[in-house]
C-alpha atoms as a PDB file:
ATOM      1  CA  UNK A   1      23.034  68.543 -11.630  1.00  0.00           C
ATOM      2  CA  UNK A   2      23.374  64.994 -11.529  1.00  0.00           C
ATOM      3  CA  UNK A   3      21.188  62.628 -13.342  1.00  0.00           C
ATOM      4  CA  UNK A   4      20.341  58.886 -12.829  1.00  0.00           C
ATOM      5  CA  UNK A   5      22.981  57.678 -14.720  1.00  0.00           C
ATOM      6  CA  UNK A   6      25.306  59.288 -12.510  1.00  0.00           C
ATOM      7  CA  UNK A   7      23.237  58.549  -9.216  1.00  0.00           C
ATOM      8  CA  UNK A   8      23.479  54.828 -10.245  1.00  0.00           C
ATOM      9  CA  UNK A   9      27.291  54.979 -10.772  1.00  0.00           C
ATOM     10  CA  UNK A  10      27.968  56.310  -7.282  1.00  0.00           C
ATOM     11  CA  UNK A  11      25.436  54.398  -5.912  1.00  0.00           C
ATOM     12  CA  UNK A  12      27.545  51.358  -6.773  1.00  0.00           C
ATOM     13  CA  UNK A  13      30.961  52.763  -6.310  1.00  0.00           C
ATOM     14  CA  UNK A  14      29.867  53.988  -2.844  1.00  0.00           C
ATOM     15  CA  UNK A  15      28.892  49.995  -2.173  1.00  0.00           C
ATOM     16  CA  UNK A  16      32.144  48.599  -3.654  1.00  0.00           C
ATOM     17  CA  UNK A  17      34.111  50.499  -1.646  1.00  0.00           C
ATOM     18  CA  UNK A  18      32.195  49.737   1.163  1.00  0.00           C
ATOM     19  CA  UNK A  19      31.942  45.799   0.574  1.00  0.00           C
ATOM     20  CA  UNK A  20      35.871  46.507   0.411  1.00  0.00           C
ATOM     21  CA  UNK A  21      36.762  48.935   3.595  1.00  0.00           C
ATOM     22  CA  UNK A  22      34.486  46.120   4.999  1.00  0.00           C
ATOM     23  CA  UNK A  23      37.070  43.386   3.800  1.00  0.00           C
ATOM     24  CA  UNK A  24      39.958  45.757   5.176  1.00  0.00           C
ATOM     25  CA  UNK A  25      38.807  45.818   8.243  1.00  0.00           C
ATOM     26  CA  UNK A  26      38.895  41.841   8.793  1.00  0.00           C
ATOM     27  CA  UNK A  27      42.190  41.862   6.545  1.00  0.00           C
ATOM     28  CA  UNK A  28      44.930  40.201   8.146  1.00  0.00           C
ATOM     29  CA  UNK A  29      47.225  43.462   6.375  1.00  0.00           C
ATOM     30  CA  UNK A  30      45.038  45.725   4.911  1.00  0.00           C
ATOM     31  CA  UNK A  31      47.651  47.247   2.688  1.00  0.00           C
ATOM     32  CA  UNK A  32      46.142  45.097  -0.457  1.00  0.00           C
ATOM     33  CA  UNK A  33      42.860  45.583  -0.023  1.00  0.00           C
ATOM     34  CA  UNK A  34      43.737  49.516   0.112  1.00  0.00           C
ATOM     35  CA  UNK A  35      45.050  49.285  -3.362  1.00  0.00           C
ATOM     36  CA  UNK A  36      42.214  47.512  -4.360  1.00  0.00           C
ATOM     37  CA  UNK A  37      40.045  50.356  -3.086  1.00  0.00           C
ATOM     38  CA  UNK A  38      42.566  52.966  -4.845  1.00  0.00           C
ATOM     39  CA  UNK A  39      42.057  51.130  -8.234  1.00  0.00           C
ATOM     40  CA  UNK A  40      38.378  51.303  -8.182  1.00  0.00           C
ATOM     41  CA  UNK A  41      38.082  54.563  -7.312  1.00  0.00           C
ATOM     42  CA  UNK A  42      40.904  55.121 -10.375  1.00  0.00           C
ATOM     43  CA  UNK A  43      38.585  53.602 -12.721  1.00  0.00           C
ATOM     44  CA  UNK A  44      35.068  55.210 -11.192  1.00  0.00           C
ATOM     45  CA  UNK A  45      36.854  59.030 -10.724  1.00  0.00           C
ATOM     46  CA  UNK A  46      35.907  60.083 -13.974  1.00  0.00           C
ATOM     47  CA  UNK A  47      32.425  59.011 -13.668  1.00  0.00           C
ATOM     48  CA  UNK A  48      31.782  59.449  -9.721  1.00  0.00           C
ATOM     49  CA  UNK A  49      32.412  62.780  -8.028  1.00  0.00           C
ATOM     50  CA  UNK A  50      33.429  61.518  -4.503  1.00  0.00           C
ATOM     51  CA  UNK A  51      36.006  58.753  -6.391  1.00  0.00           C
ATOM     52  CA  UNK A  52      38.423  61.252  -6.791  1.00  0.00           C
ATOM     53  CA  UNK A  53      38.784  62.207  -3.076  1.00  0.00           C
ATOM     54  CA  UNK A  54      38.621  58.202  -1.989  1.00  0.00           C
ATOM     55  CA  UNK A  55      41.333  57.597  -4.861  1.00  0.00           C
ATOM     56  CA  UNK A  56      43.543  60.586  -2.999  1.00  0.00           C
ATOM     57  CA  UNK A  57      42.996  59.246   0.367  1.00  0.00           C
ATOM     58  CA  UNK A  58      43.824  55.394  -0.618  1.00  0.00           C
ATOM     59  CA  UNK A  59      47.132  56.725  -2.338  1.00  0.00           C
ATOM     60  CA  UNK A  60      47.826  58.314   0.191  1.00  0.00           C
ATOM     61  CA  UNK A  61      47.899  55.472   2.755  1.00  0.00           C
ATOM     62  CA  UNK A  62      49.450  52.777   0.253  1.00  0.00           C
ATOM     63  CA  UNK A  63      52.371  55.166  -0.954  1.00  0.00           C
ATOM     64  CA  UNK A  64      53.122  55.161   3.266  1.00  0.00           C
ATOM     65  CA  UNK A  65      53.397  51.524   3.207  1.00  0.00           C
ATOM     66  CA  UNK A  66      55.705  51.712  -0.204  1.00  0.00           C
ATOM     67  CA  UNK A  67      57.532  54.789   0.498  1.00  0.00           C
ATOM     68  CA  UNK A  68      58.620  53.998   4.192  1.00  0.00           C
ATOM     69  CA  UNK A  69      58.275  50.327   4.810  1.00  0.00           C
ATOM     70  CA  UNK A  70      59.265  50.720   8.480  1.00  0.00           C
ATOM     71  CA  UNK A  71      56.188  52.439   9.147  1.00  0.00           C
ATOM     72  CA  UNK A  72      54.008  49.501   8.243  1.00  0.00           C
ATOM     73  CA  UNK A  73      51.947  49.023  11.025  1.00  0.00           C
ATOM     74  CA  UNK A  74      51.468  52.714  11.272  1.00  0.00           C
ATOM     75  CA  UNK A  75      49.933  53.069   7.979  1.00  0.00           C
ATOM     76  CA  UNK A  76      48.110  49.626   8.336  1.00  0.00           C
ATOM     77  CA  UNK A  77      46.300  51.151  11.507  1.00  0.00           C
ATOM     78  CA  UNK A  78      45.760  54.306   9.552  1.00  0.00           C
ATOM     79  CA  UNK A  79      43.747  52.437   6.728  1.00  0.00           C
ATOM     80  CA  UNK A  80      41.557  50.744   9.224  1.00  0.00           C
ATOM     81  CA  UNK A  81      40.970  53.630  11.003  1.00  0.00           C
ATOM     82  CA  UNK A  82      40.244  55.317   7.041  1.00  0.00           C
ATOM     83  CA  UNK A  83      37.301  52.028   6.162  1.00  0.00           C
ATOM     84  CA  UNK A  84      36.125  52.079   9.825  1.00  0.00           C
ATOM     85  CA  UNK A  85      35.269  56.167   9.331  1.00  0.00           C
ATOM     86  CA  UNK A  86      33.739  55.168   6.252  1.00  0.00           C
ATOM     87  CA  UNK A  87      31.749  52.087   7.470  1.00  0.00           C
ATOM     88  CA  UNK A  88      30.114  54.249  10.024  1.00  0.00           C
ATOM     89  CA  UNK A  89      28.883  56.812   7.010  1.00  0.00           C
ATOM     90  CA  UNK A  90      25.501  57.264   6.192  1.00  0.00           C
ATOM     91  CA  UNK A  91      26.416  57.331   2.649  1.00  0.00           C
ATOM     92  CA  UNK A  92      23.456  59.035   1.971  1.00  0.00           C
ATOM     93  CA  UNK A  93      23.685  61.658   3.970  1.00  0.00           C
ATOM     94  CA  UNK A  94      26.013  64.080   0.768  1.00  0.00           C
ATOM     95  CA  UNK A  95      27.110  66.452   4.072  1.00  0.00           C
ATOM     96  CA  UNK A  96      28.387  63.251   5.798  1.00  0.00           C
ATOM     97  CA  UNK A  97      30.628  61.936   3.255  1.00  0.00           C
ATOM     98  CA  UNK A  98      31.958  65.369   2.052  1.00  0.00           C
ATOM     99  CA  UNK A  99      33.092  66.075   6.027  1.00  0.00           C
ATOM    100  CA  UNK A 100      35.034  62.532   5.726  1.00  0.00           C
ATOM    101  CA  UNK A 101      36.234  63.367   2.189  1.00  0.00           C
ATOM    102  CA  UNK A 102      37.568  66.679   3.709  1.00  0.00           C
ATOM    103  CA  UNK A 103      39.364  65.652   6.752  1.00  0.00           C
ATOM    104  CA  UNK A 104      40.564  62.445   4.972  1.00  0.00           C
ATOM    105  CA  UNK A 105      42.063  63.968   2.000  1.00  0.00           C
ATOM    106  CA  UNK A 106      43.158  67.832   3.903  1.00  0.00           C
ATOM    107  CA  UNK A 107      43.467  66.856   7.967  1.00  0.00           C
ATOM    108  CA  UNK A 108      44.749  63.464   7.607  1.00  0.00           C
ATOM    109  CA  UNK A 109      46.796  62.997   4.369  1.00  0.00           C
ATOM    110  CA  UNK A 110      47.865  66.808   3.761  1.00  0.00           C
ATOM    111  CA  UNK A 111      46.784  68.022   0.793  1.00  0.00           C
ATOM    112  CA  UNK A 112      46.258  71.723   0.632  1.00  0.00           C
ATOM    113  CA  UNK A 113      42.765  72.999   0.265  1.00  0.00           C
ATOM    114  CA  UNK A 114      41.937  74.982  -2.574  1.00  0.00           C
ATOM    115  CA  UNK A 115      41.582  79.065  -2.007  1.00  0.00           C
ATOM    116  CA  UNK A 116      38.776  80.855   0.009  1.00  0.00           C
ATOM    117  CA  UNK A 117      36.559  79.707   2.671  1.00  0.00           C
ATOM    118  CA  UNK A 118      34.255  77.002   2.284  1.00  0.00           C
ATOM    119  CA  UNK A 119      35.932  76.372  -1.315  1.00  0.00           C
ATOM    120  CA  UNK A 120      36.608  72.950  -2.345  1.00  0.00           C
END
């Protein structure tokens, strides 16, 4: 059960990483406003549930920039399509953003899903 304290932290971390997948999207290169968005949801993941999955999903996309340069514009297109997905959220909605979390961080950047259906 979650309690105010923690409603109020994700309530916040859910609108800085929107004020930045916002900034991504009018980003000239996105790939620094993608780290931005992976070190806030470093710093909130112990507090904020869904900060772990964002921090996975914004690794993700800025180790493919640093880890095979020559796919720049690949990855680039990849993060804008990752803030546009999240821009169109209603962040409220828990079901909504744990369907994003899920492809983003299984479908799209590969990690395996823990055992059993539904489990995750």
């Amino acid at each position: 059960m979650t309690g105010p304290a923690q409603d109020d932290a994700e309530v916040a971390y859910m609108r800085e990483v929107t004020a930045l997948a916002e900034s991504l999207i009018a980003a000239e290169d996105p790939y620094e406003v993608a780290l931005d968005i992976h070190g806030v949801s470093a710093h909130a993941s112990l507090e904020v549930d869904p900060a772990g999955y964002v921090y996975l999903i914004w690794g993700e996309l800025t180790d493919w920039v640093e880890l095979k340069p020559d796919e720049h514009e690949q990855a680039a297109a990849e993060m804008v399509r990752a803030a546009r997905d999240w821009l169109s959220l209603d962040l409220a909605d828990r079901e909504a953003v744990a369907r994003y979390l899920d492809y983003w961080v299984h479908d799209v950047c590969g990690y395996a899903r823990r055992g059993g259906a539904g489990a995750d």
